[in-house]
N, C-alpha and C. Protein backbone atom coordinates (compact mmCIF):
# COMPACT_ATOMS: atom_id res chain seq x y z
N UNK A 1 -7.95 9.33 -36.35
CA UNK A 1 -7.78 7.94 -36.01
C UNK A 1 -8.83 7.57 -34.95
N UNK A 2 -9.43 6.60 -34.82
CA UNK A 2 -10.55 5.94 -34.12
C UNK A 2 -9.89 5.64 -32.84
N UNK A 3 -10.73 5.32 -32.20
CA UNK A 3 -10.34 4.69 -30.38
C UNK A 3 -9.90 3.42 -30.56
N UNK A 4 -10.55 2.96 -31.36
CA UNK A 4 -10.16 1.20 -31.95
C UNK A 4 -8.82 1.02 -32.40
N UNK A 5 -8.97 1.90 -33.47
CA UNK A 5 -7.30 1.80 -34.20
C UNK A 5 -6.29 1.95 -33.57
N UNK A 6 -6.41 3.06 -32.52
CA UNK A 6 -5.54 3.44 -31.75
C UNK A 6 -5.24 2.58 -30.74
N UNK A 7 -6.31 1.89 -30.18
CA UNK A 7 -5.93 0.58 -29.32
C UNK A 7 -5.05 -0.30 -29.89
N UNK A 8 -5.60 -0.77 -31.33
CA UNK A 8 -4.90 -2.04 -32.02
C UNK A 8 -3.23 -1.49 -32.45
N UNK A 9 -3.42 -0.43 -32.60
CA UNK A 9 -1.62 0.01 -33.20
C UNK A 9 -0.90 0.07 -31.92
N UNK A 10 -1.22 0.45 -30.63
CA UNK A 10 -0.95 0.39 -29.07
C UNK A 10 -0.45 -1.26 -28.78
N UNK A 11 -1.11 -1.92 -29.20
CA UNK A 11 -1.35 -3.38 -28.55
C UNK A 11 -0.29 -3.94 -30.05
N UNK A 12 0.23 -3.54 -31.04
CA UNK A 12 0.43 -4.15 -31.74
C UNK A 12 2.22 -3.64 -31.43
N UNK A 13 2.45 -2.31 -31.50
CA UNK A 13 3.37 -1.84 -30.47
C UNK A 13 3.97 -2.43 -29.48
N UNK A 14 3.34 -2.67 -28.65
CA UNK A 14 3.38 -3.21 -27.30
C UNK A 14 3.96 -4.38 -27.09
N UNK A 15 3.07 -5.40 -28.06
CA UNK A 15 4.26 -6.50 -28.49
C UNK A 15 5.08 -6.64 -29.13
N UNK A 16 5.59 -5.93 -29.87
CA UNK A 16 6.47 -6.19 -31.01
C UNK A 16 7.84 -5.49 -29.52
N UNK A 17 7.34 -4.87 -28.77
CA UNK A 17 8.95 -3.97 -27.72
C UNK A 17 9.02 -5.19 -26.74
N UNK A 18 7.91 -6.18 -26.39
CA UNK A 18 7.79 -7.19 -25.29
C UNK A 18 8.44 -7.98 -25.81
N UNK A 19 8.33 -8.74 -27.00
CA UNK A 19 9.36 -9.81 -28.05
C UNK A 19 10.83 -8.91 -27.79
N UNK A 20 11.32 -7.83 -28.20
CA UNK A 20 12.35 -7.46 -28.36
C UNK A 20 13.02 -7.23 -27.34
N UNK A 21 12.29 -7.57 -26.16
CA UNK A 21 12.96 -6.30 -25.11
C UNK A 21 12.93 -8.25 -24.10
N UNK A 22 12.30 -9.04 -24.27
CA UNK A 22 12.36 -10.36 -23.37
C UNK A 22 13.89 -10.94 -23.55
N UNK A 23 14.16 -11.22 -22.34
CA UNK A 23 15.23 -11.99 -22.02
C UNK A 23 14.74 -13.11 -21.01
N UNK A 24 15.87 -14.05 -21.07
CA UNK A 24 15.92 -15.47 -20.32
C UNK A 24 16.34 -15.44 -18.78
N UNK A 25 15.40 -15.16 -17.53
CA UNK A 25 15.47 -14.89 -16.16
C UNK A 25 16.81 -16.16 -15.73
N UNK A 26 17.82 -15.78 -15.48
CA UNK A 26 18.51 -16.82 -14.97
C UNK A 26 18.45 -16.60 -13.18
N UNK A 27 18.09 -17.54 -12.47
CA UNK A 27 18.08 -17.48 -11.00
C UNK A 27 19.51 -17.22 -10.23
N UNK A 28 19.73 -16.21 -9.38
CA UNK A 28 20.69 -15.82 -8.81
C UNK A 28 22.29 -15.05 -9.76
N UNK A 29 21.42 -14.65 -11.20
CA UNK A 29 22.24 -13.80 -12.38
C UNK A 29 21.86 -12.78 -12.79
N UNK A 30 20.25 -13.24 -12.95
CA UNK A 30 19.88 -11.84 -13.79
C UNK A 30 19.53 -10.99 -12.95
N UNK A 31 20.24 -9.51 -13.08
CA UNK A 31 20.04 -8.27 -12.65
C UNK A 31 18.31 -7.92 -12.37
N UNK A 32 17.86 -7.99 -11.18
CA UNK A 32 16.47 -7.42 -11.10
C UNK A 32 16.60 -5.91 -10.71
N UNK A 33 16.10 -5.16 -11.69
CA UNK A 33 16.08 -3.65 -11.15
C UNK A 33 14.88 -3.00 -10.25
N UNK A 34 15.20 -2.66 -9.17
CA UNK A 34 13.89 -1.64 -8.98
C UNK A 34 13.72 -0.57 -9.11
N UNK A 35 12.60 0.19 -8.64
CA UNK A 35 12.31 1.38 -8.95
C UNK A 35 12.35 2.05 -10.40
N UNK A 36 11.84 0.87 -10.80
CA UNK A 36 11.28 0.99 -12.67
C UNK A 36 9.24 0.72 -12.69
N UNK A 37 9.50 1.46 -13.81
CA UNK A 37 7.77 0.59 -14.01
C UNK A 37 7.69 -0.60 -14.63
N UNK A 38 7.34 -1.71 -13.75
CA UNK A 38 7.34 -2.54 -15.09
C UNK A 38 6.02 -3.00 -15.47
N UNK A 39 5.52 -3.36 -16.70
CA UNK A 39 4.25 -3.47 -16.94
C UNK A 39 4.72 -4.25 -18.75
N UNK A 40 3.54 -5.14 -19.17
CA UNK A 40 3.20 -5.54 -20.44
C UNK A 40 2.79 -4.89 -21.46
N UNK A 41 2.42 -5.66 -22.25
CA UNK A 41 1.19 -5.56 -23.24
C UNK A 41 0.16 -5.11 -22.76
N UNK A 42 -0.45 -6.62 -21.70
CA UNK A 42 -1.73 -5.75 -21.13
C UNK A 42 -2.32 -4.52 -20.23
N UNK A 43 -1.07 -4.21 -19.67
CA UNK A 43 -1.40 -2.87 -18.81
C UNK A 43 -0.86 -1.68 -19.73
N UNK A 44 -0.23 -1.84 -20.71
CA UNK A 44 -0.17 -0.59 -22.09
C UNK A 44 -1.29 -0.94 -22.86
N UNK A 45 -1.94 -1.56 -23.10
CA UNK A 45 -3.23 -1.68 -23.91
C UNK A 45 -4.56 -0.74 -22.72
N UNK A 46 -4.44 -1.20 -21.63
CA UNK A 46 -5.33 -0.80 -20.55
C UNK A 46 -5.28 0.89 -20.35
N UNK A 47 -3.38 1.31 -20.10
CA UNK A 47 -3.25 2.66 -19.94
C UNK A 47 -3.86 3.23 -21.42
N UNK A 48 -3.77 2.85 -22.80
CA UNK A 48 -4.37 3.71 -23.98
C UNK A 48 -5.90 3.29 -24.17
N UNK A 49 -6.45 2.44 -23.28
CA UNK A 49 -7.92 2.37 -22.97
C UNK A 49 -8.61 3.24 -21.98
N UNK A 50 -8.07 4.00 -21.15
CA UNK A 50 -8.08 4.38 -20.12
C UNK A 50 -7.79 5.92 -20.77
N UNK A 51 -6.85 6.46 -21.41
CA UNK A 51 -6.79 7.82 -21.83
C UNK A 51 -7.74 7.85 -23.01
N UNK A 52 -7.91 7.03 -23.69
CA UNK A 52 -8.77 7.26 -25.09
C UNK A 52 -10.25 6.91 -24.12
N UNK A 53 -10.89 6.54 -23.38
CA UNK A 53 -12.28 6.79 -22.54
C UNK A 53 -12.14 7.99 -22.66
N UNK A 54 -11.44 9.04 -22.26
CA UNK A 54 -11.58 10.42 -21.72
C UNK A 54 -11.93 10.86 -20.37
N UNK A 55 -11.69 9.68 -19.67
CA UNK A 55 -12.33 9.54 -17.95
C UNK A 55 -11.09 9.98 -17.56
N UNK A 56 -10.59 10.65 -16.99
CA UNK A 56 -9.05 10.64 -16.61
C UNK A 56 -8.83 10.80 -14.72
N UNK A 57 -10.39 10.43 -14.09
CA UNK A 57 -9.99 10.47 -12.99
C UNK A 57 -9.95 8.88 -12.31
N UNK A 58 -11.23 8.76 -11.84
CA UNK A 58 -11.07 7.25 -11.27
C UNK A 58 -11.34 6.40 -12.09
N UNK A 59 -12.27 6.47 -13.34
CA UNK A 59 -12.78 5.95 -14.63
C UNK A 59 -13.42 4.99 -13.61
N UNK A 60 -13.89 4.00 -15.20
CA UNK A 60 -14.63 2.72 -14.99
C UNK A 60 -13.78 1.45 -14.09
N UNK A 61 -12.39 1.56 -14.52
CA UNK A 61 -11.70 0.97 -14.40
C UNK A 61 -11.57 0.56 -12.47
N UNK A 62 -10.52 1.97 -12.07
CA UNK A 62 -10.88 2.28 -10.76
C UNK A 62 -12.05 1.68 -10.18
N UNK A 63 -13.10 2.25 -10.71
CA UNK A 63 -14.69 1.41 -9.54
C UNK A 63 -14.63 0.04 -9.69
N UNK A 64 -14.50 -0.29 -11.11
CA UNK A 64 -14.45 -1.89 -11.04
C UNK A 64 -13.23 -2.66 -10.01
N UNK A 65 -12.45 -1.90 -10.04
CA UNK A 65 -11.20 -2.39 -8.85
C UNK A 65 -11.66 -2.45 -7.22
N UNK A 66 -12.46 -0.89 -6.98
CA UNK A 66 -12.70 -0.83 -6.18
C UNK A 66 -14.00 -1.61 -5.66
N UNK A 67 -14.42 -2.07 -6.35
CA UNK A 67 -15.75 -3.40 -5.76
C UNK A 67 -15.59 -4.61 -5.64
N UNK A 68 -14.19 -4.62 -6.64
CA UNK A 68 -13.92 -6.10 -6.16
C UNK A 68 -12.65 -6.38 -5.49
N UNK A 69 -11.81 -5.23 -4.71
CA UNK A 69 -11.20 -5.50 -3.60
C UNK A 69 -11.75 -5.28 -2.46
N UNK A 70 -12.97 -4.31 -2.41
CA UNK A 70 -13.80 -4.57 -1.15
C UNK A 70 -14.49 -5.90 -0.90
N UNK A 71 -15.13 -6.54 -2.03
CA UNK A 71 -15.78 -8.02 -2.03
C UNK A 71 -14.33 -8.75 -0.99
N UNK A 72 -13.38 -8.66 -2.26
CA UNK A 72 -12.54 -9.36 -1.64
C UNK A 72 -12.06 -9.34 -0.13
N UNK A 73 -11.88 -8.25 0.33
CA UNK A 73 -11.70 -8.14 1.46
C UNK A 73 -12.68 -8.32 2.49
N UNK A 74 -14.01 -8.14 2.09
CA UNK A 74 -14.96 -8.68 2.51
C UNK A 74 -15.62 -7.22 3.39
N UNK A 75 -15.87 -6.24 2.46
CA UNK A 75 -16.26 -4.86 3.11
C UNK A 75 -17.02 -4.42 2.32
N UNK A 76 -18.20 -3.33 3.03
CA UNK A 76 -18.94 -2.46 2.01
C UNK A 76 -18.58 -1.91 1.09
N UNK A 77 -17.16 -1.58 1.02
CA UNK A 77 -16.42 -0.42 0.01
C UNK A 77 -15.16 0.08 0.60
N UNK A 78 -14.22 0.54 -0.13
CA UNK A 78 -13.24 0.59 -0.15
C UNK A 78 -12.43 2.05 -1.08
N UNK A 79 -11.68 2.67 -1.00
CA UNK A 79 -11.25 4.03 -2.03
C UNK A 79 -9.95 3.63 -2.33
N UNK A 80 -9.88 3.97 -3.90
CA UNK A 80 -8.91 3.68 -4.07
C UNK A 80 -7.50 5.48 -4.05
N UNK A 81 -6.21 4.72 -4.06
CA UNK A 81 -6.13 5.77 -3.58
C UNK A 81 -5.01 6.65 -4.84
N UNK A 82 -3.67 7.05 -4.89
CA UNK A 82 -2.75 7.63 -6.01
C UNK A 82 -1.68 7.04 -5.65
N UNK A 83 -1.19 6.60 -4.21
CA UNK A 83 -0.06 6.00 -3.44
C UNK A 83 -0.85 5.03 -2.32
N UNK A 84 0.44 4.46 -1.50
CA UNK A 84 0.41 4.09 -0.56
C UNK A 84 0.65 4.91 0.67
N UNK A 85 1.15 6.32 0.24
CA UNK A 85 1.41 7.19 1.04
C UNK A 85 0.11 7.74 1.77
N UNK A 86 -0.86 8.42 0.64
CA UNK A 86 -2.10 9.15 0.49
C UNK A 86 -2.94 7.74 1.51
N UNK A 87 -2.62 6.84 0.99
CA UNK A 87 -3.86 5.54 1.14
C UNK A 87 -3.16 5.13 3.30
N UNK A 88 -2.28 5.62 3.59
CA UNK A 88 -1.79 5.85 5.33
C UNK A 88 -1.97 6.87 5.75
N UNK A 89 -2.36 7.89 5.88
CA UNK A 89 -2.51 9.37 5.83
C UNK A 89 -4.25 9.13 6.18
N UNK A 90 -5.05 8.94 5.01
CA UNK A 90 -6.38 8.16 5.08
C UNK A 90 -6.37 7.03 5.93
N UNK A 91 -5.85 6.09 6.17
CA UNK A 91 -6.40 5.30 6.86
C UNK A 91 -6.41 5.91 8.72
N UNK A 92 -5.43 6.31 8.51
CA UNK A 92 -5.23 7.00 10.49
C UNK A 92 -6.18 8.02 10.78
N UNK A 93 -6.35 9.08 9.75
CA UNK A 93 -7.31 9.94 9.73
C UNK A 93 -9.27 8.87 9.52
N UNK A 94 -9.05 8.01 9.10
CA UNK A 94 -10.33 7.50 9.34
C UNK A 94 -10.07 6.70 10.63
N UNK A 95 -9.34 5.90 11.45
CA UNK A 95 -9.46 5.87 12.58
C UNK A 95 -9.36 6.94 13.58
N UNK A 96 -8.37 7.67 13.61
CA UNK A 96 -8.80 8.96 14.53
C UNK A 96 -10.17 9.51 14.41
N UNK A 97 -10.83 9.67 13.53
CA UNK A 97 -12.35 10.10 13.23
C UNK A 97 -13.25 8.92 13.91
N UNK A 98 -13.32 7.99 13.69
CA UNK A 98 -14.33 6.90 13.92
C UNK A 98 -14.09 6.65 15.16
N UNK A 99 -13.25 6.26 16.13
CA UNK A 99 -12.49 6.52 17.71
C UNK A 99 -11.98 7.45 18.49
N UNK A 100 -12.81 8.35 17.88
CA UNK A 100 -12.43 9.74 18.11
C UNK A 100 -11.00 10.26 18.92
N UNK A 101 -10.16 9.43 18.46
CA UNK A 101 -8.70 10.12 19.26
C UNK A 101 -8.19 11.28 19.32
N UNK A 102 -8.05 11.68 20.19
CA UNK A 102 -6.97 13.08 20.17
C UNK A 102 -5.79 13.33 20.52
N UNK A 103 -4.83 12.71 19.42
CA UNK A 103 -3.29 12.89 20.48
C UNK A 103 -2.94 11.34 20.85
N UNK A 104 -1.86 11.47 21.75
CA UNK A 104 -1.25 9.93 22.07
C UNK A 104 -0.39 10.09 21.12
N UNK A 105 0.17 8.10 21.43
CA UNK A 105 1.55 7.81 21.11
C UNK A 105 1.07 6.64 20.28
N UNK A 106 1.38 6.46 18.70
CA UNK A 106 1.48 5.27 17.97
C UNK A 106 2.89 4.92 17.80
N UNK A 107 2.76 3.21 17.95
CA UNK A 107 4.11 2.66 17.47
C UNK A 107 4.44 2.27 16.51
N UNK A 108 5.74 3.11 15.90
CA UNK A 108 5.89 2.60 14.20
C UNK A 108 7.17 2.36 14.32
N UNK A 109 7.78 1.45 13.46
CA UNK A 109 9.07 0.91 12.83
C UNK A 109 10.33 2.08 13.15
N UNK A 110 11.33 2.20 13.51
CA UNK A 110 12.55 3.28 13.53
C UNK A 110 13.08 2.81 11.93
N UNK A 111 12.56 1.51 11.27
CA UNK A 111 13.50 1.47 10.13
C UNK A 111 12.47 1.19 9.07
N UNK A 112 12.06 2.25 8.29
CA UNK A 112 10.72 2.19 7.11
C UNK A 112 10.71 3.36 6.44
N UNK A 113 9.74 4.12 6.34
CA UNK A 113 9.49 4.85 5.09
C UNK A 113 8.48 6.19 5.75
N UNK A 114 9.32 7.37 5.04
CA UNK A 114 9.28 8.37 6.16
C UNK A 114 7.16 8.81 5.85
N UNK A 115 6.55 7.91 5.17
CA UNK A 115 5.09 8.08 4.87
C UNK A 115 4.67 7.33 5.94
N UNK A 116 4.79 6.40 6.34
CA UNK A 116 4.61 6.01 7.53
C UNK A 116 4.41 6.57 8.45
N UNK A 117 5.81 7.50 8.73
CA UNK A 117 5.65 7.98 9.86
C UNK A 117 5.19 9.65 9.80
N UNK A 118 4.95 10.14 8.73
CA UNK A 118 4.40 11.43 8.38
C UNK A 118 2.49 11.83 8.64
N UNK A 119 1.81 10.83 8.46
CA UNK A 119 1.02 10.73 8.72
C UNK A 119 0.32 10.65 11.08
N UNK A 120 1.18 10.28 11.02
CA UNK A 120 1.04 9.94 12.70
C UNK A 120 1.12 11.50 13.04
N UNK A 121 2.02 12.27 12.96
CA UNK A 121 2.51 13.80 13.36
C UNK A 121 1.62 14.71 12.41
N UNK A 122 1.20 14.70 11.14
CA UNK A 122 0.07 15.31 10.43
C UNK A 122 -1.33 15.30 11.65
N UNK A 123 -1.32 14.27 11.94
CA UNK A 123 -2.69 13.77 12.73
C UNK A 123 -2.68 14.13 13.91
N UNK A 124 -1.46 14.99 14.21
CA UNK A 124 -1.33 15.29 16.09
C UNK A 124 -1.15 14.15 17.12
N UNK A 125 -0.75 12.75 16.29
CA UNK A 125 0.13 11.75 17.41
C UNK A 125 1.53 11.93 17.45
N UNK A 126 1.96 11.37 18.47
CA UNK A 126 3.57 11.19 18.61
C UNK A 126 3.62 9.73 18.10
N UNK A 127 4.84 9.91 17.44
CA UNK A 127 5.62 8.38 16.60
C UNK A 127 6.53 8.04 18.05
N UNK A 128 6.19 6.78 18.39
CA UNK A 128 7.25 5.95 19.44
C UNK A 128 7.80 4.52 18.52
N UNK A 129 9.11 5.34 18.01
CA UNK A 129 10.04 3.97 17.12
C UNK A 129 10.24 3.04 18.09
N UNK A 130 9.93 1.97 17.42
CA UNK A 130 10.69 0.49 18.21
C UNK A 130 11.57 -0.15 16.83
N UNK A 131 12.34 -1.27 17.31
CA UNK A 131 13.05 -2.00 16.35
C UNK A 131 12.60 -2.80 15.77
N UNK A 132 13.12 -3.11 14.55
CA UNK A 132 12.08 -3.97 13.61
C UNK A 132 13.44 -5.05 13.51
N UNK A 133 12.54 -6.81 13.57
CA UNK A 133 12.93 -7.68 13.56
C UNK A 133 13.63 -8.07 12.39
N UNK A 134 13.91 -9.26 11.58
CA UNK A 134 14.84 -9.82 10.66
C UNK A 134 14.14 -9.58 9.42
N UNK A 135 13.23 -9.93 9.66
CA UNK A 135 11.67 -9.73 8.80
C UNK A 135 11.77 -8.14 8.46
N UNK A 136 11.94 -7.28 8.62
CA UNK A 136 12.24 -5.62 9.12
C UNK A 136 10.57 -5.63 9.55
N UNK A 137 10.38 -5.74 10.41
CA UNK A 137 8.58 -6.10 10.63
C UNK A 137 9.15 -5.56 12.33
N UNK A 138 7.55 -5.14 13.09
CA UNK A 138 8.00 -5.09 14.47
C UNK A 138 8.29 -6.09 15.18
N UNK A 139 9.00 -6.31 16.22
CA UNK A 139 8.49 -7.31 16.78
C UNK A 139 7.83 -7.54 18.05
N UNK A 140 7.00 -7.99 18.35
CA UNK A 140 6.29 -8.16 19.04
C UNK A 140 6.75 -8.60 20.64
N UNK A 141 7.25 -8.67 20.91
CA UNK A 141 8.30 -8.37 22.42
C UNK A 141 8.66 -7.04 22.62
N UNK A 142 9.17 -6.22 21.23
CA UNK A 142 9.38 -5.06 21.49
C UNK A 142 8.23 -3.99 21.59
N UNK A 143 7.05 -4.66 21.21
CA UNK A 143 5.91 -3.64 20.82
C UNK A 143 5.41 -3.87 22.86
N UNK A 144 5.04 -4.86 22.88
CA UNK A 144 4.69 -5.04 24.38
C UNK A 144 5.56 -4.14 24.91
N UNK A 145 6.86 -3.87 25.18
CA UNK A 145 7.15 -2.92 26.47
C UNK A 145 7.60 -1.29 25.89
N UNK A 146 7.01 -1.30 24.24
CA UNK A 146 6.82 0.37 24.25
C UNK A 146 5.80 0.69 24.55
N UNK A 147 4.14 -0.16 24.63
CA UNK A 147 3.25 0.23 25.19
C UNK A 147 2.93 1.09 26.19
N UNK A 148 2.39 2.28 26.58
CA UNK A 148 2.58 3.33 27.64
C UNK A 148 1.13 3.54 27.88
N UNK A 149 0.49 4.05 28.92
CA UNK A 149 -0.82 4.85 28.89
C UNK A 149 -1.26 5.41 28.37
N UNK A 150 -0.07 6.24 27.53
CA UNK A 150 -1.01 6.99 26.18
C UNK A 150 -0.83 6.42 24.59
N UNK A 151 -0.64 5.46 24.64
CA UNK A 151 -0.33 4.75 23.22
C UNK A 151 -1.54 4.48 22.67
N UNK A 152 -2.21 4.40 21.52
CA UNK A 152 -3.33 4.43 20.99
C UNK A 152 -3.55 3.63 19.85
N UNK A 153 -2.45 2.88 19.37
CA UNK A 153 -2.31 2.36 17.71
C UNK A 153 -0.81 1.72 17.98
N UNK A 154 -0.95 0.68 17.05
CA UNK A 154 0.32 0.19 16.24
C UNK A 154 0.13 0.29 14.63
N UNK A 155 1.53 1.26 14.14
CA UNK A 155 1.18 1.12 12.85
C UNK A 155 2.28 0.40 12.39
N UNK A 156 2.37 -0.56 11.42
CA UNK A 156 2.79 -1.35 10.44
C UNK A 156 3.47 -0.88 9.09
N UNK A 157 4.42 -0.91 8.68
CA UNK A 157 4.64 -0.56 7.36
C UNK A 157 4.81 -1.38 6.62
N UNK A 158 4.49 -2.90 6.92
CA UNK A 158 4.72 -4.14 5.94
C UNK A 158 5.75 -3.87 4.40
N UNK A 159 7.27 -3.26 4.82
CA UNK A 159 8.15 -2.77 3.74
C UNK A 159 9.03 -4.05 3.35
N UNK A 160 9.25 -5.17 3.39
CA UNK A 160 9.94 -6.16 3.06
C UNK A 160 8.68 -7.67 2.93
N UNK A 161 8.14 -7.75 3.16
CA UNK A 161 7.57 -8.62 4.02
C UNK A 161 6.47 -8.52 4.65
N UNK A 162 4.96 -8.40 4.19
CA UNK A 162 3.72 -8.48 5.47
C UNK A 162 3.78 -8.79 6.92
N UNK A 163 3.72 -8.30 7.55
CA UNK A 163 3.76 -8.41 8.49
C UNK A 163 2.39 -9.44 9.26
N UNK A 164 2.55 -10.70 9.06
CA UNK A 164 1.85 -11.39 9.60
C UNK A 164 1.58 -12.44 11.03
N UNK A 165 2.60 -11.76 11.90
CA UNK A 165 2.70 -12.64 13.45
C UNK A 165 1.45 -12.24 13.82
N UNK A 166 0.81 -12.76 14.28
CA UNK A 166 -0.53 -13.07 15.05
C UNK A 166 -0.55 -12.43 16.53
N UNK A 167 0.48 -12.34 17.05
CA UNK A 167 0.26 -12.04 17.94
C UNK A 167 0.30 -10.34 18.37
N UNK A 168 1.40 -9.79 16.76
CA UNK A 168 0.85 -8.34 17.26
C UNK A 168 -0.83 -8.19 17.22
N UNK A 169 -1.95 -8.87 16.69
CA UNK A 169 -3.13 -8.22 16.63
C UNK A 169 -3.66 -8.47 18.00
N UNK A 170 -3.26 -9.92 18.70
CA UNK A 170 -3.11 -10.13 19.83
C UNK A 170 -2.94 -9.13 20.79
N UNK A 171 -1.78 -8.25 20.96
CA UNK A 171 -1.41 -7.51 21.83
C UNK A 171 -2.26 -6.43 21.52
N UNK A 172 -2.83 -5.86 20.58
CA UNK A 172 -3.15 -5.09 20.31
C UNK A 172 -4.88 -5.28 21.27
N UNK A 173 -5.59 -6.34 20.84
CA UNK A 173 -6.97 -6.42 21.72
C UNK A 173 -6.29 -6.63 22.73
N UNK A 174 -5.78 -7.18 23.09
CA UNK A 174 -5.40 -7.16 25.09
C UNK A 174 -5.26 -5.74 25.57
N UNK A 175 -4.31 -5.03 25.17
CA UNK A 175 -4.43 -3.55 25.07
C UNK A 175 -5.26 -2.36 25.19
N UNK A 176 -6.67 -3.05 24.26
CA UNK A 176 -7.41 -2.25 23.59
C UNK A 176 -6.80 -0.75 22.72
N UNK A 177 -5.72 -1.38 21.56
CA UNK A 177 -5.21 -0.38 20.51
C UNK A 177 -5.64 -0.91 19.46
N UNK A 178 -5.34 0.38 18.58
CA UNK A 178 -6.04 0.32 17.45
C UNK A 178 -4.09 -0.57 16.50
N UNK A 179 -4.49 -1.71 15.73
CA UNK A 179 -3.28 -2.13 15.07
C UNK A 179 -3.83 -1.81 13.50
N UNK A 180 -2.90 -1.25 12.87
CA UNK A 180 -3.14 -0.67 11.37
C UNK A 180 -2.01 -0.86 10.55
C-alpha cells in the first residue's frame, strides 16, 4: 500500500468515527472528560503523515512548529519539548546556566504539580511554597514576604489559569529575581 493510500483510507476513517462519534455540546450538561486525548480528523491524518515520513523524531513537522512559535514569541529559536514536565526541568536548568546560580530558594505554588516542583531540587534549589490565590495562581502579597536573601526565582505553574498579574514580574525586577 502507498503513503498516499494509506493517508486517504486514514482520513477517510477518521471521518466516518468523527460523524459517528459527534454529539450536541449542551452548556452546563454535557459531561466534559479529561485526561483523554482528544484530537480530529486533522491531527489523525497528521499522526499517519508523520509515521508514514519515517522521521519519527522531531520530523519536519516539529521544526516547522518550532520556527513559528519562536517568530511568534518573538525569539531566535525555541525547542520543542515531549512534556511540559521535560520543557520546566529545561527551562531552570537554562537559567541556572546563563545566571550562573548555585543553590538558593525559588518560590513555587504549595498547590500544583509535583513537575514543578521536581525540577527546583533536581537543580540544587530549595522549593519555598507559598499559597496560591482563587485563580490557584500565586499571589503576589504572598510572594513579596516569602522573599528572603537567598531567593533567586519565582516559578509559576500557570495550572488553572495563566498566570497573568503584572505585578508578580514587577516584584520580581524590584528584587532582581529571575520570574519563570
Amino acid at each position: 500500500m502507498s503513503k498516499k493510500s494509506l493517508i486517504d483510507r486514514m482520513e477517510n476513517a477518521a471521518n466516518i468515527l468523527e460523524t459517528s462519534n459527534s454529539k450536541c455540546f449542551i452548556p452546563g450538561e454535557t459531561f466534559i472528560p479529561t485526561g483523554l486525548a482528544i484530537y480530529g480528523v486533522e491531527e489523525m491524518v497528521a499522526m499517519v503523515e508523520a509515521l508514514a515520513s519515517e522521521k519519527l523524531g522531531l520530523s519536519i513537522k516539529g521544526t516547522e512548529f518550532e520556527k513559528a512559535f519562536a517568530k511568534y514569541c518573538e525569539v531566535d529559536r525555541c525547542t520543542l519539548t515531549n512534556s511540559g514536565s521535560s520543557a520546566s526541568l529545561l527551562a531552570l536548568a537554562g537559567i541556572k546556566e546563563k545566571y550562573g546560580l548555585d543553590g538558593g530558594e525559588i518560590i513555587t505554588p504549595a498547590c500544583g504539580f509535583p513537575t514543578t516542583v521536581n525540577p527546583i531540587i533536581q537543580l540544587g534549589f530549595d522549593p519555598v511554597f507559598v499559597d496560591v490565590d482563587g485563580s490557584y495562581n500565586l499571589n503576589p502579597e504572598i510572594i513579596e514576604k516569602a522573599i528572603g536573601p537567598n531567593t533567586k526565582g519565582i516559578s509559576f505553574a500557570h495550572t488553572r489559569k495563566p498566570c497573568k498579574d503584572k505585578r508578580n514580574n514587577a516584584i520580581s525586577k524590584q528584587k532582581r529575581i529571575i520570574c519563570y
